[in-house]
C-alpha atoms as a PDB file:
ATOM      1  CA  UNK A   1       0.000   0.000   0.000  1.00  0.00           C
ATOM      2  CA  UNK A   2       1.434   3.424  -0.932  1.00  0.00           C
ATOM      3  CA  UNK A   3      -0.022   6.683   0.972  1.00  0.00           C
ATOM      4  CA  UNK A   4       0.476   9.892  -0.979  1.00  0.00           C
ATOM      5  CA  UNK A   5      -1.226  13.535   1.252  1.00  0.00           C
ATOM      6  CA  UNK A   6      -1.323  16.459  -0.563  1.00  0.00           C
ATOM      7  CA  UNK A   7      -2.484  20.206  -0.258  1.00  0.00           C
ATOM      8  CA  UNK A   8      -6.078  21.066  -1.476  1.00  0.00           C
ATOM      9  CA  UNK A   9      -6.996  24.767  -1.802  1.00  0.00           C
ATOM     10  CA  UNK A  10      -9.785  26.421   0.027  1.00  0.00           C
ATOM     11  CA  UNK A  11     -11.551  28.922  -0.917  1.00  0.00           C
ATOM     12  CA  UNK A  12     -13.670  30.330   2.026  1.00  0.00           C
ATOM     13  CA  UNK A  13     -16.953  32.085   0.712  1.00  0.00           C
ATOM     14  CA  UNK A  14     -16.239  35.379   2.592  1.00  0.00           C
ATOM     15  CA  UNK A  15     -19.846  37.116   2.022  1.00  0.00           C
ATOM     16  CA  UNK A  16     -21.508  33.513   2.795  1.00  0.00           C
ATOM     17  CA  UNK A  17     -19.489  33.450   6.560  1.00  0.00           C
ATOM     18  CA  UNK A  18     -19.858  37.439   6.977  1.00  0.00           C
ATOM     19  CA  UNK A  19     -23.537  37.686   7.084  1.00  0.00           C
ATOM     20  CA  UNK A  20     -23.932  35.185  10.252  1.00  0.00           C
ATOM     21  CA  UNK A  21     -21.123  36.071  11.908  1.00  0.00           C
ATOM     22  CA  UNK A  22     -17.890  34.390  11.197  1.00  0.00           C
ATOM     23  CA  UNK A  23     -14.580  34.834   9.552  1.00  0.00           C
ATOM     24  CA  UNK A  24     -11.887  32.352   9.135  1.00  0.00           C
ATOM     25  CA  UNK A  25      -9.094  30.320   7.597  1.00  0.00           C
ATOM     26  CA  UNK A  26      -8.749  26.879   6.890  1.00  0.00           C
ATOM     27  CA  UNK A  27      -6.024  24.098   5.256  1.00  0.00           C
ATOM     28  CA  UNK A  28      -7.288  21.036   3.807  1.00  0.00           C
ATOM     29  CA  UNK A  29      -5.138  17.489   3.024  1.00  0.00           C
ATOM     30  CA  UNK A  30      -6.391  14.994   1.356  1.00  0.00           C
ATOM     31  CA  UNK A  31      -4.874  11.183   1.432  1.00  0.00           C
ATOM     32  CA  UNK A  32      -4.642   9.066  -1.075  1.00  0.00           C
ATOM     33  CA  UNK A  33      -4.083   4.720  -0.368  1.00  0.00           C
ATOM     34  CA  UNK A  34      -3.173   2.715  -2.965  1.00  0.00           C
ATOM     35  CA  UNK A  35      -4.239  -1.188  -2.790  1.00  0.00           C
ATOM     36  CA  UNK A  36      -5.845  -3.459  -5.208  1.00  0.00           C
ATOM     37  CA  UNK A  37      -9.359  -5.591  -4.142  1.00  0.00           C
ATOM     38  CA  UNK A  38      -9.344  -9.288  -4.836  1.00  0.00           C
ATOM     39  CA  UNK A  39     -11.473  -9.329  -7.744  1.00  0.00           C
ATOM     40  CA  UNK A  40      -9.186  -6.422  -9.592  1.00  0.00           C
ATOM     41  CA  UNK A  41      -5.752  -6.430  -9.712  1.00  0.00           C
ATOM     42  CA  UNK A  42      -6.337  -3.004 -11.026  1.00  0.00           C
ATOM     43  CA  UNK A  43      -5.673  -0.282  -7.796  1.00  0.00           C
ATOM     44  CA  UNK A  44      -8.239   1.450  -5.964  1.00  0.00           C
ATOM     45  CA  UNK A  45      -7.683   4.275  -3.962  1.00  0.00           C
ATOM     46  CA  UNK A  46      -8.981   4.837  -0.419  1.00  0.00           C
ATOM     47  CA  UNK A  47      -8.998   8.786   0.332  1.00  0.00           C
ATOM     48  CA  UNK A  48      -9.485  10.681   3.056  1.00  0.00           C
ATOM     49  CA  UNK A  49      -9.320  14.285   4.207  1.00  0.00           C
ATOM     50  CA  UNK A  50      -8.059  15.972   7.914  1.00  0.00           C
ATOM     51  CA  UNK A  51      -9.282  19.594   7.974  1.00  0.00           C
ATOM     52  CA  UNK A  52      -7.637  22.465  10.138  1.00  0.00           C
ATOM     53  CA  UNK A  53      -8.677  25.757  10.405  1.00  0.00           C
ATOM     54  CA  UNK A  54      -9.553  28.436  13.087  1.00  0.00           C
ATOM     55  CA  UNK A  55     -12.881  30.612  12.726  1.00  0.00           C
ATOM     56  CA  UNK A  56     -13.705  34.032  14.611  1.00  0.00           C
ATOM     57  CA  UNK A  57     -17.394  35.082  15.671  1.00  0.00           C
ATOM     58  CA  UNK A  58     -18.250  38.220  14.840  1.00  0.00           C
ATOM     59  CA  UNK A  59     -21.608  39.211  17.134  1.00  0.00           C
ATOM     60  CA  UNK A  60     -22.285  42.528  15.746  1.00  0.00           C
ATOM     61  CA  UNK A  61     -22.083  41.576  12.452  1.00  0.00           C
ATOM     62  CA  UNK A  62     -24.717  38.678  13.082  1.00  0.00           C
ATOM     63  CA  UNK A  63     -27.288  41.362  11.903  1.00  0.00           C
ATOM     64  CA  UNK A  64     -30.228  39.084  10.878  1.00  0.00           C
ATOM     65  CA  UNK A  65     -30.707  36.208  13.275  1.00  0.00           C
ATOM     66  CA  UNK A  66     -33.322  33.616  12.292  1.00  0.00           C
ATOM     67  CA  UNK A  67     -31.800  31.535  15.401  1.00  0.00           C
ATOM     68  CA  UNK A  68     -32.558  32.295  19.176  1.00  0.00           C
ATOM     69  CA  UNK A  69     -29.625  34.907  20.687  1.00  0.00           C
ATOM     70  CA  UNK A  70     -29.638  33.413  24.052  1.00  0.00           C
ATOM     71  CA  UNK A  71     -26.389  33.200  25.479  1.00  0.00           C
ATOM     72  CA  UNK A  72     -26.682  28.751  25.415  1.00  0.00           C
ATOM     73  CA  UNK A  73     -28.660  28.993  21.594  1.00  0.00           C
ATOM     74  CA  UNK A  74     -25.930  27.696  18.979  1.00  0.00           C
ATOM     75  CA  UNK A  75     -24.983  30.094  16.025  1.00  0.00           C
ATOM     76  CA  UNK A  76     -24.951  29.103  12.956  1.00  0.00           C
ATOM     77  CA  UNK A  77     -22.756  26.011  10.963  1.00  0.00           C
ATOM     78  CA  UNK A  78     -20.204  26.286   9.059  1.00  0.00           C
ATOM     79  CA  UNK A  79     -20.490  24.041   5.691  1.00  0.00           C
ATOM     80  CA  UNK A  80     -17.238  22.130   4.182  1.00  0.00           C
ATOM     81  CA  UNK A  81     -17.855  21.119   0.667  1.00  0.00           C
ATOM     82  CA  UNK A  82     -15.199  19.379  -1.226  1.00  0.00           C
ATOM     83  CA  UNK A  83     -15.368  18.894  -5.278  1.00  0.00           C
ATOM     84  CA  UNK A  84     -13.766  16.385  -7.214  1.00  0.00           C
ATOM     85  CA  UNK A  85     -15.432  15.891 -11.237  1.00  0.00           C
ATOM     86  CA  UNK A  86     -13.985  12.630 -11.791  1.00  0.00           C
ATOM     87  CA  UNK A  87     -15.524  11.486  -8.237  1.00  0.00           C
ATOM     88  CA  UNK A  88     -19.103  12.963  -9.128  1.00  0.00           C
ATOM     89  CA  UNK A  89     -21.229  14.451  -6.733  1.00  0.00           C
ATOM     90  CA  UNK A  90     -19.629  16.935  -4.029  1.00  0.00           C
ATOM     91  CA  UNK A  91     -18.837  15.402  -0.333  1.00  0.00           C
ATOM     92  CA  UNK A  92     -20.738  18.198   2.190  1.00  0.00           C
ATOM     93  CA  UNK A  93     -19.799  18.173   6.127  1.00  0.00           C
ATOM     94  CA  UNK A  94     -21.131  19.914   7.865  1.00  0.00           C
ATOM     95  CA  UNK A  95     -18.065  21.853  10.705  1.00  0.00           C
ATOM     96  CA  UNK A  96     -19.357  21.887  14.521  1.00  0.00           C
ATOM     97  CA  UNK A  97     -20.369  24.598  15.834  1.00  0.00           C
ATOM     98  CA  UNK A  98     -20.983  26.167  19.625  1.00  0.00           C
ATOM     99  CA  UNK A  99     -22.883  28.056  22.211  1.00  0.00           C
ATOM    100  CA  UNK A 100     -22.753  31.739  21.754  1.00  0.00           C
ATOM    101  CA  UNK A 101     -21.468  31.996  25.177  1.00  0.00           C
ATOM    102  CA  UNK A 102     -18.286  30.190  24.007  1.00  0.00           C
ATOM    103  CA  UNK A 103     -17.578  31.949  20.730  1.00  0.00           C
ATOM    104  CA  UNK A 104     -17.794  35.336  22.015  1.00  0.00           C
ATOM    105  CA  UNK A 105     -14.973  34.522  24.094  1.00  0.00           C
ATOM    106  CA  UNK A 106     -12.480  32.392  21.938  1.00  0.00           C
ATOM    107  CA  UNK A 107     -12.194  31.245  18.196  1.00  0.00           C
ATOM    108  CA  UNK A 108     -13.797  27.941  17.237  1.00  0.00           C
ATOM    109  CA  UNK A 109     -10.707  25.663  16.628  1.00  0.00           C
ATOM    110  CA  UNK A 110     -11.652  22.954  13.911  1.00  0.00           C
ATOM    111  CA  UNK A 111      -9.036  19.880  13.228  1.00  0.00           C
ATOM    112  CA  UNK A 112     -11.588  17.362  11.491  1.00  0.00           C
ATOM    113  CA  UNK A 113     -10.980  14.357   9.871  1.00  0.00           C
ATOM    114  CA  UNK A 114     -13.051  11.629   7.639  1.00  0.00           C
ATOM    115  CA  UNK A 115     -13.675   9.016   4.871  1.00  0.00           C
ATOM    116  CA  UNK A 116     -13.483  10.383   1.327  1.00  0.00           C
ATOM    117  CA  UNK A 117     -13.986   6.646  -0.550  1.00  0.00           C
ATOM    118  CA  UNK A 118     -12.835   3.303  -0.074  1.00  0.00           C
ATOM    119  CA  UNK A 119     -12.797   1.945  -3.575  1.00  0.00           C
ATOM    120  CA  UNK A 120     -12.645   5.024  -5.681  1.00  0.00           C
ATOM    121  CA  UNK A 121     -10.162   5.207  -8.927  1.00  0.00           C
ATOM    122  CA  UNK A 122      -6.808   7.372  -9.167  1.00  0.00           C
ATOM    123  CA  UNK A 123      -7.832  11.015  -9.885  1.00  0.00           C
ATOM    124  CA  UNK A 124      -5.273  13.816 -10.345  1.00  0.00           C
ATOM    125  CA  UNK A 125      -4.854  16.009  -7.331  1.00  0.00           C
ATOM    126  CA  UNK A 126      -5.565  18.816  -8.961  1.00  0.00           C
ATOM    127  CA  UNK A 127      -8.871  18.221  -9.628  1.00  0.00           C
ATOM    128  CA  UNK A 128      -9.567  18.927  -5.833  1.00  0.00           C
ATOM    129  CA  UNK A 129     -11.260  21.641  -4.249  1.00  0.00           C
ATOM    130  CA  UNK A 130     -12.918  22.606  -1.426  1.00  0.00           C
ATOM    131  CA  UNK A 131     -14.909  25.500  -0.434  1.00  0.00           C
ATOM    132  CA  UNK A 132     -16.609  26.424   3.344  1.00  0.00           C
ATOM    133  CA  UNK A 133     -19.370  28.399   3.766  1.00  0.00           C
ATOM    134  CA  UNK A 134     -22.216  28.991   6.040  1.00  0.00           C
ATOM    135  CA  UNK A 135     -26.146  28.758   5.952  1.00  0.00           C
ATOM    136  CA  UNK A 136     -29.136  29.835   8.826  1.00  0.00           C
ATOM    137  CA  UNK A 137     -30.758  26.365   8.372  1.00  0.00           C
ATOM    138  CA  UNK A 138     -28.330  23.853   7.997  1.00  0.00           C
ATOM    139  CA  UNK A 139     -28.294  19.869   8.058  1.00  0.00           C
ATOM    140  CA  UNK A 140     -25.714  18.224   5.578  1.00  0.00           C
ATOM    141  CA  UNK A 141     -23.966  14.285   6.163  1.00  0.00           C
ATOM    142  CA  UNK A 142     -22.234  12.665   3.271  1.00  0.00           C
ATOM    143  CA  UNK A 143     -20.931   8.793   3.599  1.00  0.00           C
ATOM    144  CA  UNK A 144     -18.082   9.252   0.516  1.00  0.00           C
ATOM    145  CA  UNK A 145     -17.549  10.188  -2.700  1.00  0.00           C
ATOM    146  CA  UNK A 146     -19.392   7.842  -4.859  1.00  0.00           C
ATOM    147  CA  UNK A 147     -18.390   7.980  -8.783  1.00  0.00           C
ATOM    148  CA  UNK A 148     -21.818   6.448 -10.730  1.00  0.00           C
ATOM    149  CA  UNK A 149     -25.438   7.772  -9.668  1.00  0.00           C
ATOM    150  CA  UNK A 150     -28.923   7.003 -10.630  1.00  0.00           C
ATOM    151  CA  UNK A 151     -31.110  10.438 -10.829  1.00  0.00           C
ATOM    152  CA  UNK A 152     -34.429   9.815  -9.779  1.00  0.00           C
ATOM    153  CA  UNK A 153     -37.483  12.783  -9.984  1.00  0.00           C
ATOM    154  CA  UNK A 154     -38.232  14.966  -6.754  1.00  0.00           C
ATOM    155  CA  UNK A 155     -41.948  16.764  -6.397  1.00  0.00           C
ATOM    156  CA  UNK A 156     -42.017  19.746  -4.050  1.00  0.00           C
ATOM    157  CA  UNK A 157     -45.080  20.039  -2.098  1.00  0.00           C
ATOM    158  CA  UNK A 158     -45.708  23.156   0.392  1.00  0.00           C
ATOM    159  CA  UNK A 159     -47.952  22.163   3.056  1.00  0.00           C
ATOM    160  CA  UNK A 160     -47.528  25.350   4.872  1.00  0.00           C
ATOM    161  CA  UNK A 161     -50.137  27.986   6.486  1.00  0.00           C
ATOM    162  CA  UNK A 162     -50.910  31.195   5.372  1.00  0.00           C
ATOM    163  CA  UNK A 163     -48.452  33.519   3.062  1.00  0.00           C
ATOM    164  CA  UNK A 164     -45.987  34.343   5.904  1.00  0.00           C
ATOM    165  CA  UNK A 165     -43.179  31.955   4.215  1.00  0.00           C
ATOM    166  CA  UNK A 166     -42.815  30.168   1.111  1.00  0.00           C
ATOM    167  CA  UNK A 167     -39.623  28.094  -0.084  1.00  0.00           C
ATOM    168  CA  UNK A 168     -37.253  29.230  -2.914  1.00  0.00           C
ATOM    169  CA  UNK A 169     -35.392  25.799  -3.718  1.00  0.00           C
ATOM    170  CA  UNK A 170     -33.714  23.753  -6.014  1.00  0.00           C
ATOM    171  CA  UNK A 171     -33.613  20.021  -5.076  1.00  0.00           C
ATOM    172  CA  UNK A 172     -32.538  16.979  -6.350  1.00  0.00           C
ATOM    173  CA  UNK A 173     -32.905  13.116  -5.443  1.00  0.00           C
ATOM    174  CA  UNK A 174     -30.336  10.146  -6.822  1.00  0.00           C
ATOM    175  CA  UNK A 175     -29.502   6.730  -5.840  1.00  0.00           C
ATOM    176  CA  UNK A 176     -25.717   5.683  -5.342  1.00  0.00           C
ATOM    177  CA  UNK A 177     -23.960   2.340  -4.232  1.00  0.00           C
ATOM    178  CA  UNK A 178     -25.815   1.653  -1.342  1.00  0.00           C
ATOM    179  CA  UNK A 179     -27.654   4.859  -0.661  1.00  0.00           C
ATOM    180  CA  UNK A 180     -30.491   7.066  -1.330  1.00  0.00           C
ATOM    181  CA  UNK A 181     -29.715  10.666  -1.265  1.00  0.00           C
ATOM    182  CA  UNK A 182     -31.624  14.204  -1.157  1.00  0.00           C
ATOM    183  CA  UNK A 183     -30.126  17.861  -1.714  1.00  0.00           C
ATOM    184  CA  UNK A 184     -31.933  20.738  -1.538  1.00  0.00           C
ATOM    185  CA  UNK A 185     -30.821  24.496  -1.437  1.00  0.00           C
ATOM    186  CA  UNK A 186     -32.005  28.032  -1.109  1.00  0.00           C
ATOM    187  CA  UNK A 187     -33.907  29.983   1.076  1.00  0.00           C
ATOM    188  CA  UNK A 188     -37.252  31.016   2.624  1.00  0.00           C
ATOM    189  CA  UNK A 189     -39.534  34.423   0.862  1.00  0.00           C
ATOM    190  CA  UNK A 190     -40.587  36.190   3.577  1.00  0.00           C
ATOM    191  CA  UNK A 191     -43.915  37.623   3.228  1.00  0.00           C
ATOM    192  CA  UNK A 192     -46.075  40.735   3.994  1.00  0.00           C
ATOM    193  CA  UNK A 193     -46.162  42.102   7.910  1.00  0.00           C
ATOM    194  CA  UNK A 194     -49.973  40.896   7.616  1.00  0.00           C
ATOM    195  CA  UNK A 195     -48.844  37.962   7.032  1.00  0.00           C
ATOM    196  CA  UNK A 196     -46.627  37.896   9.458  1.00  0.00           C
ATOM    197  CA  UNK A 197     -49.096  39.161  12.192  1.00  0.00           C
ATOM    198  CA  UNK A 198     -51.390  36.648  11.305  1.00  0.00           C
ATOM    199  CA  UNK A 199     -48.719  33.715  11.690  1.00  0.00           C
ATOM    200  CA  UNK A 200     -47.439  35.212  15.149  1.00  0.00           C
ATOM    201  CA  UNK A 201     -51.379  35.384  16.427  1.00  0.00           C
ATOM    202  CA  UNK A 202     -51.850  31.740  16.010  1.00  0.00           C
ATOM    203  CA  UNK A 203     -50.227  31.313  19.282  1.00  0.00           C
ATOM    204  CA  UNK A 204     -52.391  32.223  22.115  1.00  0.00           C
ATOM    205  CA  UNK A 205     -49.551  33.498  24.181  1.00  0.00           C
ATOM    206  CA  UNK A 206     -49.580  36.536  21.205  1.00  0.00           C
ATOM    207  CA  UNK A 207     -50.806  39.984  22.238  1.00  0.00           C
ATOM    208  CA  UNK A 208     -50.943  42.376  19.286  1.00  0.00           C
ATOM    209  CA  UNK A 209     -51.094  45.333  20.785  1.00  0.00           C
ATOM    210  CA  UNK A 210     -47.504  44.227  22.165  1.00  0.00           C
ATOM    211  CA  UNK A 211     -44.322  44.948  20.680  1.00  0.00           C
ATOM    212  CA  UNK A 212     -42.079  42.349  21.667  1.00  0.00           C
ATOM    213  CA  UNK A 213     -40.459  40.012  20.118  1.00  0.00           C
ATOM    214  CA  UNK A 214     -41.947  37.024  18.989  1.00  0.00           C
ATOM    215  CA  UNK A 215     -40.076  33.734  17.255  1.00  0.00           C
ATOM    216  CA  UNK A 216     -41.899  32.407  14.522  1.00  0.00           C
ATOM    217  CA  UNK A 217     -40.516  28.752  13.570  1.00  0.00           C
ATOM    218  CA  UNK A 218     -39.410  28.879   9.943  1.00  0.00           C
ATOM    219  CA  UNK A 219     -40.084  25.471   7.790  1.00  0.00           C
ATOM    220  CA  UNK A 220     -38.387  22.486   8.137  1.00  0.00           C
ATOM    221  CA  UNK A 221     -38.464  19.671   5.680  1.00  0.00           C
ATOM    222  CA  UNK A 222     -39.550  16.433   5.314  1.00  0.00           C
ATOM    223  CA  UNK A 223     -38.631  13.800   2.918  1.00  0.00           C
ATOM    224  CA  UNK A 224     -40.744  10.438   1.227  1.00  0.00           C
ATOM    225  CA  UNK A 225     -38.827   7.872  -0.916  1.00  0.00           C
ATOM    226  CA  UNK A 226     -41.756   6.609  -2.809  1.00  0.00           C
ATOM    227  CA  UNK A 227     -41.337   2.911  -5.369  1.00  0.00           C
ATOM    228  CA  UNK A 228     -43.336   2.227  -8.489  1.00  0.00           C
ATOM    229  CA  UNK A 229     -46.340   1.497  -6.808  1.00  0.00           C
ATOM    230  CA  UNK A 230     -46.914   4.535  -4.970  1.00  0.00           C
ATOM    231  CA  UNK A 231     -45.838   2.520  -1.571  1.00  0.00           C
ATOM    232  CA  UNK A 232     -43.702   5.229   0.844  1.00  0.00           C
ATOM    233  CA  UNK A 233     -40.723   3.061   1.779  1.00  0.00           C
ATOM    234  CA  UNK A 234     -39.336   5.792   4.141  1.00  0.00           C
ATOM    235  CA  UNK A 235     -39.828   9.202   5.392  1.00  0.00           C
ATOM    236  CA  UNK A 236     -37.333  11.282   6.976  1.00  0.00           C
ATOM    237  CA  UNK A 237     -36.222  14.922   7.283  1.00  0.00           C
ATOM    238  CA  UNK A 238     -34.543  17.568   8.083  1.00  0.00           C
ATOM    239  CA  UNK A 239     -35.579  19.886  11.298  1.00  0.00           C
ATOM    240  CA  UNK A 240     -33.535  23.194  11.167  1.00  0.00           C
ATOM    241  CA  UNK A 241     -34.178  24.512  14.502  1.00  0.00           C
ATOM    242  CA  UNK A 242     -34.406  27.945  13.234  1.00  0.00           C
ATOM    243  CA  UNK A 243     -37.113  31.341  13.710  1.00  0.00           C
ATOM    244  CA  UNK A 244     -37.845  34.792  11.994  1.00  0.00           C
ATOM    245  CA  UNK A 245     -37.623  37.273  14.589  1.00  0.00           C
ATOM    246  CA  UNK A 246     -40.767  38.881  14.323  1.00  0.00           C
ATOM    247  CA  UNK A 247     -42.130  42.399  15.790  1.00  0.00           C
ATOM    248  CA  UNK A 248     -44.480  44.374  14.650  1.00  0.00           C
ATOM    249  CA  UNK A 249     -42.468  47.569  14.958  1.00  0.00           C
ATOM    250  CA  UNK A 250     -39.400  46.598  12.963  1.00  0.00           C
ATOM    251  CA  UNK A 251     -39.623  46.500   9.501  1.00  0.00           C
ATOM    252  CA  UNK A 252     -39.183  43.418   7.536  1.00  0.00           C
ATOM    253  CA  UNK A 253     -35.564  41.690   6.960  1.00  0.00           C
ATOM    254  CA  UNK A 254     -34.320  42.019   3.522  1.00  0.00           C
ATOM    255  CA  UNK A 255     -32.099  39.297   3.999  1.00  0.00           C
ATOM    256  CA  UNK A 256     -33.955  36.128   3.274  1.00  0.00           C
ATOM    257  CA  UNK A 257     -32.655  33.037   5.398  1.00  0.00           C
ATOM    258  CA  UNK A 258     -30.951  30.127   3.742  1.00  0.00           C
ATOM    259  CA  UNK A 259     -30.862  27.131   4.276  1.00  0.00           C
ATOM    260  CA  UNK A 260     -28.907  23.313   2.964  1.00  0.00           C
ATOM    261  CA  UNK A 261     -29.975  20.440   3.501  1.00  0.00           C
ATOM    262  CA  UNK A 262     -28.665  17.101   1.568  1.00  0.00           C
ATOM    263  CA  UNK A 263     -29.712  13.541   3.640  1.00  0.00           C
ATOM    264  CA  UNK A 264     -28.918  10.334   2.880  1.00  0.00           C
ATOM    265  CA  UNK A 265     -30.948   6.711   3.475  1.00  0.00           C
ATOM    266  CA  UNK A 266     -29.217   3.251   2.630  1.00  0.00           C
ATOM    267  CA  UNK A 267     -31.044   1.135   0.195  1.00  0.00           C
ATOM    268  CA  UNK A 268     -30.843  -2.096   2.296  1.00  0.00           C
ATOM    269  CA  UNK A 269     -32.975  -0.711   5.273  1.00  0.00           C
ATOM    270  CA  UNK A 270     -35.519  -0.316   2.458  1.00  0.00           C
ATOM    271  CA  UNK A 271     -38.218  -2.596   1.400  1.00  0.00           C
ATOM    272  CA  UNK A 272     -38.151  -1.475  -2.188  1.00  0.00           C
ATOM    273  CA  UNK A 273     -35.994   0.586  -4.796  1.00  0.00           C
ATOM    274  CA  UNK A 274     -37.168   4.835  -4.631  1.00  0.00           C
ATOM    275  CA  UNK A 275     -38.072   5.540  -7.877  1.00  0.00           C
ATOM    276  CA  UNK A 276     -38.925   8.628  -7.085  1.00  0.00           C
ATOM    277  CA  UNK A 277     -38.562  11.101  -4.038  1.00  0.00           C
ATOM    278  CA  UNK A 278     -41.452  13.563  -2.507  1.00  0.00           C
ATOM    279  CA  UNK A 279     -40.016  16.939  -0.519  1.00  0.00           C
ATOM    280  CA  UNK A 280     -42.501  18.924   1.976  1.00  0.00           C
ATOM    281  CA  UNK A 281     -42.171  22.414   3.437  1.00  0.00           C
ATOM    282  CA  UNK A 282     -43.660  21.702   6.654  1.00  0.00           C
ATOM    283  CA  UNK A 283     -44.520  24.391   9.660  1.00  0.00           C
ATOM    284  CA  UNK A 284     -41.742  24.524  11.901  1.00  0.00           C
ATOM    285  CA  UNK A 285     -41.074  23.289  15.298  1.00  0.00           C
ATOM    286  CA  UNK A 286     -40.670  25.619  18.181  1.00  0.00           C
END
């Protein structure tokens, strides 16, 4: 077995990390095992990445916060996505985060390490990239890079109240070795203040004459893998944790919050083979 490690560029999406907060650096190696399987003679490679990097929180530039500001509330994640063409679709982790208590007071020091692909075949390291951002609604997990994938159709269905939100998204659904997986992107249309008023007085705890604050749960996202026949083989999701600040005072954030989400199922927990994948916007969870 030969081990090579080499230097991967990162490009840290400055704007993306700015408007929640957080500023950074970051070095990425990835590691490349040589060894041949016993039906090949031919070599596979094994890679796998170790990730260091130090990240500031910024409070005061955390001007929009669609998460709670309470001194144990986590801020938001920071996303690692690394690219390879010849290995197909990106590999997403998603970087830990911590209380707001903490980051005020020190930098979040990340030294991370993982499983690229186990059986994966010799790419140049050039073709290697990686990029970290950030999102208000995050909730990414990748197994490995997996070269060959099966795309599969996705319906969107909104089964949310009233105009007060409504998703802007791309999504897609594909099958891959021994998994079923689900991306989605982009970010939540905030609507009218009547709309907004109305969604905040569903709660009997809301006085409108008040002007306080009051946390209205954004959407979170569940997902059906559906066979031929219609028969729902699994549903799962993704549950962001996340609120717009609402108050009737203060006029409506022109930042819209965003959100990635990619999840991933394996096939052999399944009774059938997804042929097809539903995705629905449902009302948040305090």
């Amino acid at each position: 077995m030969v081990k090579k490690a080499f230097e991967v560029p990162v490009e840290i999406d400055l704007l993306g990390l700015s408007i929640v907060g957080w500023e950074g650096e970051a070095r990425l190696r990835v590691t490349a095992d040589d060894w041949e399987t016993e039906s090949s003679s031919s070599p596979k490679i094994a890679y796998s990445y170790a990730l260091s990097g130090a990240f500031h929180f910024n409070e005061e530039d955390w001007n929009v916060r669609y998460r709670r500001s309470r001194e144990d509330s986590y801020v938001p994640s920071l996303l690692l996505e690394i690219h390879c063409p010849s290995l197909g679709e990106s590999f997403y982790e998603e970087i830990a985060t911590d209380e707001l208590k903490k980051v005020r007071k020190r930098p979040l020091r990340v030294s991370k390490q993982g499983r690229l692909g186990y059986t994966l075949p010799s790419v140049d390291p050039s073709e290697f990239s990686a990029r970290i951002t950030a999102f208000d609604g995050l909730d990414a997990e990748t197994r490995e890079f997996c070269v060959a994938r099966k795309e599969i159709p996705v319906e969107t269905v909104s089964e949310l109240d009233g105009d007060a939100f409504a998703p802007v998204v791309d999504v897609r659904a594909y099958l891959v070795d021994e998994y079923a997986c689900f991306v989605a992107s982009g970010s939540i249309r905030i609507g009218s203040r009547e709309a907004l008023a109305e969604k905040a007085a569903e709660d009997d705890w809301f006085d409108p004459s008040d002007d306080e604050e009051a946390e209205l749960p954004l959407p979170d996202i569940e997902v059906e893998w559906v066979d031929s026949t219609g028969f729902v083989l699994e549903e799962g999701g993704a549950y962001l944790g996340w609120q717009y600040p609402y108050r009737r005072s203060t006029p409506i954030a022109q930042r819209p919050p965003r959100f990635f989400v990619k999840l991933e199922t394996r096939l052999d927990d399944l009774s059938g083979i997804p042929t097809r994948a539903v995705a629905r916007f449902v009302e948040g969870e305090d």
